[in-house]
Protein backbone atom coordinates (compact mmCIF):
# COMPACT_ATOMS: atom_id res chain seq x y z
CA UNK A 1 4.88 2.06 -0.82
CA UNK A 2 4.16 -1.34 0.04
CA UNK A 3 6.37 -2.69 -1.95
CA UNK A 4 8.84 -0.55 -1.22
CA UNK A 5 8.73 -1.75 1.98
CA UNK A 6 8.12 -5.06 1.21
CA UNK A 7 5.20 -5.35 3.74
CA UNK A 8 2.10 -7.95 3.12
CA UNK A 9 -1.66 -6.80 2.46
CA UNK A 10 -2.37 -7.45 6.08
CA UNK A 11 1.14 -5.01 7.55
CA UNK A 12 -0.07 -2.52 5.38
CA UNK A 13 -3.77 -1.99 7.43
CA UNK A 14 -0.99 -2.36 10.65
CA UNK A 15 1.57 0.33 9.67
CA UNK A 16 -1.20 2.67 8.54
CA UNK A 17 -2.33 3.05 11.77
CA UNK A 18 1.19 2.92 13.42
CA UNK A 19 3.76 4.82 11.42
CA UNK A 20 3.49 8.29 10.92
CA UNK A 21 5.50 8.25 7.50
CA UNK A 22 2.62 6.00 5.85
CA UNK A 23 0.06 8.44 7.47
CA UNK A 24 2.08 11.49 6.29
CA UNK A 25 2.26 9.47 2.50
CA UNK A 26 -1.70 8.84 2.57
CA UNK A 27 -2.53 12.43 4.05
CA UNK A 28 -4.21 10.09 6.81
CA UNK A 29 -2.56 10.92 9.75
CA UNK A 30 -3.58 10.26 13.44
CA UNK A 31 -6.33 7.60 12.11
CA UNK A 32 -8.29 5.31 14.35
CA UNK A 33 -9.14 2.71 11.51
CA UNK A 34 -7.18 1.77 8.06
CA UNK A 35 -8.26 4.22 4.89
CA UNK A 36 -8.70 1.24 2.75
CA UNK A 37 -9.59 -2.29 2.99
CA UNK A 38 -7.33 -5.45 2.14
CA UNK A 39 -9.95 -5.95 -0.83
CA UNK A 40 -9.14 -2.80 -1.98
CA UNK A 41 -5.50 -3.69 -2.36
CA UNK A 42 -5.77 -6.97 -3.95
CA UNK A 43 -8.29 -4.96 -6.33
CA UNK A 44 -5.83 -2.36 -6.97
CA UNK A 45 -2.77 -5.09 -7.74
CA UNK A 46 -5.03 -7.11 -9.85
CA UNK A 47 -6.05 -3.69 -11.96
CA UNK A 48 -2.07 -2.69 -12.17
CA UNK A 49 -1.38 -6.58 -13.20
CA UNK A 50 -4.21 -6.27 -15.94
CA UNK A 51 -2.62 -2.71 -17.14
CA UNK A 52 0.63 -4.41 -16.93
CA UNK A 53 2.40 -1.65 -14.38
CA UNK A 54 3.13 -4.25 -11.57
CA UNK A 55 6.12 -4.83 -13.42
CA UNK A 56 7.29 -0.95 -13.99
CA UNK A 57 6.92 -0.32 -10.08
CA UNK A 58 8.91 -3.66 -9.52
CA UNK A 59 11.62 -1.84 -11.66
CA UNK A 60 12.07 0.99 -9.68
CA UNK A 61 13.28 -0.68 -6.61
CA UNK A 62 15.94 -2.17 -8.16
């Protein structure tokens, strides 16, 4: 989603809390506080970098 959007690690915790599609998305909605950390991002793009899928979700936008 978030790069679908093309929103930065720190929008993301933002537009969790704010838009109801992203809640809807993360089954999250009506939330007081992000569901994840920005360290759990950057973990999860450096684990899709190391498996090499970065690039396969980068092709589906386009």
């Amino acid at each position: 989603m978030q790069v679908y959007t093309s929103v930065s690690d720190d929008e993301v915790l933002e537009v969790t809390l704010m838009d109801r599609w992203w809640q809807v998305v993360l089954d999250y909605l009506d939330a007081d506080q992000a569901p994840f950390s920005k360290g759990t991002l950057v973990a999860f793009r450096k684990r899709l970098i190391n498996a090499q899928m970065d690039r396969q979700l980068d092709r589906t936008n386009h």
